[in-house]
Protein backbone atom coordinates (compact mmCIF):
# COMPACT_ATOMS: atom_id res chain seq x y z
CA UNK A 1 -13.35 -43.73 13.17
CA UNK A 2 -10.80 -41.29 10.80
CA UNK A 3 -9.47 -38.68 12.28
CA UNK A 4 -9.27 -35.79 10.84
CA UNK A 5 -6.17 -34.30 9.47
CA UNK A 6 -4.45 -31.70 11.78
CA UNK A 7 -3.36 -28.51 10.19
CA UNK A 8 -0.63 -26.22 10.61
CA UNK A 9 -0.68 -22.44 10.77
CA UNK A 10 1.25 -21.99 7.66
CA UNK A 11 -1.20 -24.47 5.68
CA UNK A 12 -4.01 -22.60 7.14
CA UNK A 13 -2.25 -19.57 6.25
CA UNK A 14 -1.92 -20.77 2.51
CA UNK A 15 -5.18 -22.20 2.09
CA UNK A 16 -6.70 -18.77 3.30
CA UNK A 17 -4.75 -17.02 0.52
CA UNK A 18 -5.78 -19.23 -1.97
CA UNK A 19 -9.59 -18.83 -1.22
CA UNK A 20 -8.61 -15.20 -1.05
CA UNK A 21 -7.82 -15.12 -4.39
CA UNK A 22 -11.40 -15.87 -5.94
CA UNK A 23 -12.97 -14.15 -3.10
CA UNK A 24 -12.91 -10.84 -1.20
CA UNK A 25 -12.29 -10.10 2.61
CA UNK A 26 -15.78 -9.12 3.46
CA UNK A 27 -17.33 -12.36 2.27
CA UNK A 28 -14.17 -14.19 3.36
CA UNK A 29 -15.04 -16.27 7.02
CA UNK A 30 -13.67 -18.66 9.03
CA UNK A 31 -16.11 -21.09 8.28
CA UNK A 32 -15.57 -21.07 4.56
CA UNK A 33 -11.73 -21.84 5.06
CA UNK A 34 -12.89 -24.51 7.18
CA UNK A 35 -14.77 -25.96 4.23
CA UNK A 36 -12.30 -26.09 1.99
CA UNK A 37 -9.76 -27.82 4.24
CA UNK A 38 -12.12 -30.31 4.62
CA UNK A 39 -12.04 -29.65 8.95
CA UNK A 40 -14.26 -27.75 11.37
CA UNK A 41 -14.13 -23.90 12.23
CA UNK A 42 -13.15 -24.49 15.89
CA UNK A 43 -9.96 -26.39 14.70
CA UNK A 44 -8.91 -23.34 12.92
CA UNK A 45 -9.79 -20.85 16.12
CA UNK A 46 -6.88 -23.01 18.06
CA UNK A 47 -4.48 -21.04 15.67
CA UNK A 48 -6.10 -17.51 15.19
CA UNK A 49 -8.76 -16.72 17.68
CA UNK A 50 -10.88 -14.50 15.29
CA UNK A 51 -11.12 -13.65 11.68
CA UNK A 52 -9.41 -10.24 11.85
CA UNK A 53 -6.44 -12.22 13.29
CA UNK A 54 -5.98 -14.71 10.32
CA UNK A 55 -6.83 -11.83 7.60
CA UNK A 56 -3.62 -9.73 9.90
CA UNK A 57 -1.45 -12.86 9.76
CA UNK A 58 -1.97 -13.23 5.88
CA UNK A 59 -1.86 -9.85 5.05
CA UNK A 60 1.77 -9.86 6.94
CA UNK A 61 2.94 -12.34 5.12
CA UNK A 62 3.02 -11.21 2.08
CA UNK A 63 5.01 -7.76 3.58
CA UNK A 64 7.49 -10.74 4.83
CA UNK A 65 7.30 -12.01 0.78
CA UNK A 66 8.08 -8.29 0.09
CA UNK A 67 10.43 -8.07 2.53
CA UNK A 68 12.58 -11.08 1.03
CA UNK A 69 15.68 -10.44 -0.37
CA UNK A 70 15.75 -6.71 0.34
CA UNK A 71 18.57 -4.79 0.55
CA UNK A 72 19.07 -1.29 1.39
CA UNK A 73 20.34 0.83 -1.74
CA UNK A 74 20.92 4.54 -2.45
CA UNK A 75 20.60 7.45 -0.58
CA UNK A 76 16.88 7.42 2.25
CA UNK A 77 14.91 8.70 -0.30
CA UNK A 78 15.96 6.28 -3.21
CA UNK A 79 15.36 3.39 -0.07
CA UNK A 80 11.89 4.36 0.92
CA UNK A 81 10.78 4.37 -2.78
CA UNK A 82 12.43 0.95 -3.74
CA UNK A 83 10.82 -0.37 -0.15
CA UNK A 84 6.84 1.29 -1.27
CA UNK A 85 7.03 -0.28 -4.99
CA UNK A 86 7.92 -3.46 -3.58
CA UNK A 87 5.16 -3.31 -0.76
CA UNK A 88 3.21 -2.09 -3.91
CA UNK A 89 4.15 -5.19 -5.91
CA UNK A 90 3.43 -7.84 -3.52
CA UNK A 91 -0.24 -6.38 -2.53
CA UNK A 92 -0.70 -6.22 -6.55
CA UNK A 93 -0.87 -10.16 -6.38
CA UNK A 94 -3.10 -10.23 -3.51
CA UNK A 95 -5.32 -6.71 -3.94
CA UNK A 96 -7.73 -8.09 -1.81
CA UNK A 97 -6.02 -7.55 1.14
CA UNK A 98 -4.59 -4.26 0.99
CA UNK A 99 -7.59 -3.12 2.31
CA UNK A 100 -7.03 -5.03 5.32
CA UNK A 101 -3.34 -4.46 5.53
CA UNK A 102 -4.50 -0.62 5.53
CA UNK A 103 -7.21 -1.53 7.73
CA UNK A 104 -6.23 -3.59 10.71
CA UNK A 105 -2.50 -3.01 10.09
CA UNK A 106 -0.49 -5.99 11.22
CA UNK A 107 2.12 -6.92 14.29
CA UNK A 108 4.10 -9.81 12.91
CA UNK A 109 7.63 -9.66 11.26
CA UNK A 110 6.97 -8.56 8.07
CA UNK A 111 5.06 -5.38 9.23
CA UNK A 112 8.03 -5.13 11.96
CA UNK A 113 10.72 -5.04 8.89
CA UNK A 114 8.62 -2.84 6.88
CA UNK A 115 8.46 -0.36 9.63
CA UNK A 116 12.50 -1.19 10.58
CA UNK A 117 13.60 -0.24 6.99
CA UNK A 118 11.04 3.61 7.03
CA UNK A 119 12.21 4.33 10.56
CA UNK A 120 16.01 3.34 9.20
CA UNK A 121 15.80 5.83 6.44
CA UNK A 122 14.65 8.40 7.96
CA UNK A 123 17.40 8.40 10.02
CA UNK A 124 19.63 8.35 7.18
CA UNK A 125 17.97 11.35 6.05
CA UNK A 126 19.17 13.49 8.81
CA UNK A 127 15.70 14.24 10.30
CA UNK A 128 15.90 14.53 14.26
CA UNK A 129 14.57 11.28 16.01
CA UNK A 130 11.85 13.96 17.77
CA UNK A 131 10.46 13.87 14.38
CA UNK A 132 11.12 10.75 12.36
CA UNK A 133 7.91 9.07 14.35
CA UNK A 134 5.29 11.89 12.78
CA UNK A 135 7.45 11.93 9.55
CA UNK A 136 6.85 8.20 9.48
CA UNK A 137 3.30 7.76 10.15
CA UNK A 138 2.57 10.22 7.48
CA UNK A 139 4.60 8.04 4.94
CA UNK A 140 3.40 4.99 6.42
CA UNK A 141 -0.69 6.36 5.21
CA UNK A 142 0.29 7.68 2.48
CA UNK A 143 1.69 4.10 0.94
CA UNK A 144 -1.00 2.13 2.37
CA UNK A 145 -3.89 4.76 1.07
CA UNK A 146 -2.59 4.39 -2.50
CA UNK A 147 -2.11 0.77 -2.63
CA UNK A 148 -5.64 -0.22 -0.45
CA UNK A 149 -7.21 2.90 -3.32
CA UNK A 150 -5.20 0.86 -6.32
CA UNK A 151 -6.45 -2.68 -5.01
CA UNK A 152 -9.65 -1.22 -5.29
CA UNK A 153 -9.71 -0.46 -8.61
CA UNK A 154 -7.98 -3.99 -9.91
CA UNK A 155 -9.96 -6.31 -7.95
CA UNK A 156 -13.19 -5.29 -10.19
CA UNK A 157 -14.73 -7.85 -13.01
CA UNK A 158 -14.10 -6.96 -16.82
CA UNK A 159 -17.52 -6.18 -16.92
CA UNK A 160 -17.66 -3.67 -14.15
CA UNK A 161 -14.38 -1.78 -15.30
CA UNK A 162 -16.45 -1.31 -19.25
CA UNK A 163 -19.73 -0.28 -17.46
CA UNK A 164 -16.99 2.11 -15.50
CA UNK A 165 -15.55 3.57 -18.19
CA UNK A 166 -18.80 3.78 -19.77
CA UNK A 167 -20.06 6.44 -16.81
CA UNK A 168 -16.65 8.17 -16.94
CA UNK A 169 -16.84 8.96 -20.84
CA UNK A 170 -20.45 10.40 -20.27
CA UNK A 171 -19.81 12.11 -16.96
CA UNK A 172 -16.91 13.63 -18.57
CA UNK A 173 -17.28 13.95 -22.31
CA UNK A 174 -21.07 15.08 -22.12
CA UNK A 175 -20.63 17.71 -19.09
CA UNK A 176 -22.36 20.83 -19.84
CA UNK A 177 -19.89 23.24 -20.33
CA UNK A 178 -22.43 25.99 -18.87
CA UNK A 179 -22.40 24.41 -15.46
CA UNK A 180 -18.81 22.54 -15.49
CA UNK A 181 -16.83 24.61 -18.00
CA UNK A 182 -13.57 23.64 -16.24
CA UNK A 183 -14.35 20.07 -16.92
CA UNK A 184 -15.39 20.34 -20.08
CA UNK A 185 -12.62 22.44 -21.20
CA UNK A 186 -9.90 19.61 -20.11
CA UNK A 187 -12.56 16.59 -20.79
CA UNK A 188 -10.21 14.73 -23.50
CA UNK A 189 -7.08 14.88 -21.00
CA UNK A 190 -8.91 14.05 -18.00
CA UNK A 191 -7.94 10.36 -16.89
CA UNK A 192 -10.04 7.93 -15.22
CA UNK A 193 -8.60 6.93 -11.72
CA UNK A 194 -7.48 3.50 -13.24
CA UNK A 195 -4.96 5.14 -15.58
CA UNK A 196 -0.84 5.40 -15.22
CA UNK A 197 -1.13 3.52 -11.53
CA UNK A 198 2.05 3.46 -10.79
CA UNK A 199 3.12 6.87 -12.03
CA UNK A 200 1.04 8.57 -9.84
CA UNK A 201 1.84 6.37 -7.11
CA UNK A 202 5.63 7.28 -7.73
CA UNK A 203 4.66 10.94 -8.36
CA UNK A 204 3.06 11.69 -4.82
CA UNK A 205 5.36 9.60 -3.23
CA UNK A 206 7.97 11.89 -4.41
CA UNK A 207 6.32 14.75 -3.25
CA UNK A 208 5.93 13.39 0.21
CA UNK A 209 9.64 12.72 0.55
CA UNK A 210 10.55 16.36 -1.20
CA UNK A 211 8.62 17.77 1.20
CA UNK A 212 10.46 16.13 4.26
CA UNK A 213 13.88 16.87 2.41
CA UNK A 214 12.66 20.81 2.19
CA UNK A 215 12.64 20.20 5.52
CA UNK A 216 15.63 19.60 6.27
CA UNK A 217 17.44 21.11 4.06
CA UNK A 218 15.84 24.33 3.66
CA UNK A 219 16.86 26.31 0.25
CA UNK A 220 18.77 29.14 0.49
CA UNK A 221 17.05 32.99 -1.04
CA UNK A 222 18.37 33.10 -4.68
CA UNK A 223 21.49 35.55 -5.27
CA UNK A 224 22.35 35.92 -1.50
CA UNK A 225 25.78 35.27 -2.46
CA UNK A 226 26.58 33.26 0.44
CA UNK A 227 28.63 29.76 -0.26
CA UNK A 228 26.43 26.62 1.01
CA UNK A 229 29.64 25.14 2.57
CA UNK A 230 31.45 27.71 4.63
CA UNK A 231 28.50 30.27 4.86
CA UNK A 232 30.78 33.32 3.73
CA UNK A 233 30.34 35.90 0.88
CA UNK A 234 31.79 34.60 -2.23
């Protein structure tokens, strides 16, 4: 009698993103993996005791890919940005599971050095600690909205992106102006929500990280005559 071939976590782990390439995480299971390594399902649940384990573990792996060769550069805000894009990036290979990076999160080390190098630069940024935690969180949404929103959109068929488009040019382009005369006054500049990804990703980014530096560095009243550095009348 053969016995069958014994497989590690990390070749479980690979074969799971490979099926996960063709396939999405909803319609992903345990059973299918099982398939294609040519084993049982109850061999794999030695390693992960449930789906939503083995979609967390792959999902953190490819922070850890992101996470590779990363160095801290520039000032916090400069760091956070370089640290999203690259998050960004990797999920961009693998769009179909940013949703379940967004939606399970994930405990292992590349979520834990993701999290190290926000929480780091925040500090840098001068924030109190009382508030880096809230400041944080709200970053931490913010980047995995856009990218699980952007996955989304580049995970569709050819097909369904024309037949998209198709629906936007009408909705848009043949709005009544009596009814939606805002619309159909900026209908040839409107942009469908496919359009200049990453510039709006970089764009509200931005704004989330002016908005903490506002914070702590509020601007002082126009002509009050008063030096920044030594607080006297100059």
């Amino acid at each position: 009698m053969t016995r069958r071939r014994r497989w590690s976590t990390e070749e479980i782990l690979d074969a799971a993103a490979e099926l996960l390439r063709t396939s999405d995480a909803e319609s992903f299971s345990v059973r299918k993996l099982a398939a294609a390594l040519g084993t049982d399902s109850s061999s794999l649940y030695r390693h992960f005791r449930s789906k939503t384990e083995l979609l967390r573990a792959v999902a953190d792996r490819i922070l850890a890919a992101a996470m590779d060769g990363y160095r801290p550069e520039g000032d916090w805000k400069q760091r956070i940005t370089a640290l999203a894009l690259r998050v960004r990036e990797a999920f961009g290979q693998q769009p179909q599971l940013a949703a379940v990076w967004g939606r399970y999160a994930s405990g292992g080390t590349g979520s834990r050095l993701v999290m190290e190098e926000l929480l780091q630069a925040l500090r840098a940024s001068g924030l109190p600690d009382e508030e880096i935690p809230a400041r944080y969180h709200r970053i931490a949404v913010l980047i995995a909205s856009l990218i699980a929103s952007e996955a989304g959109v580049t995970t569709i068929t050819a097909e369904e992106y024309e037949q998209g488009m198709e629906l936007f040019r009408v909705a848009v382009l043949g709005a009544n102006p009596e009814r939606f005369p805002a619309l159909a006054h900026f209908a040839r500049d409107v942009r469908p929500l496919g359009a200049d990804r990453r510039a709006a990703f970089e764009e509200i980014l931005a704004a989330q990280l002016a908005h903490i530096e506002a914070a702590i560095c509020p601007s002082r009243p126009t002509g009050s005559g008063v030096s920044a550095n030594d607080g006297e009348p100059k």
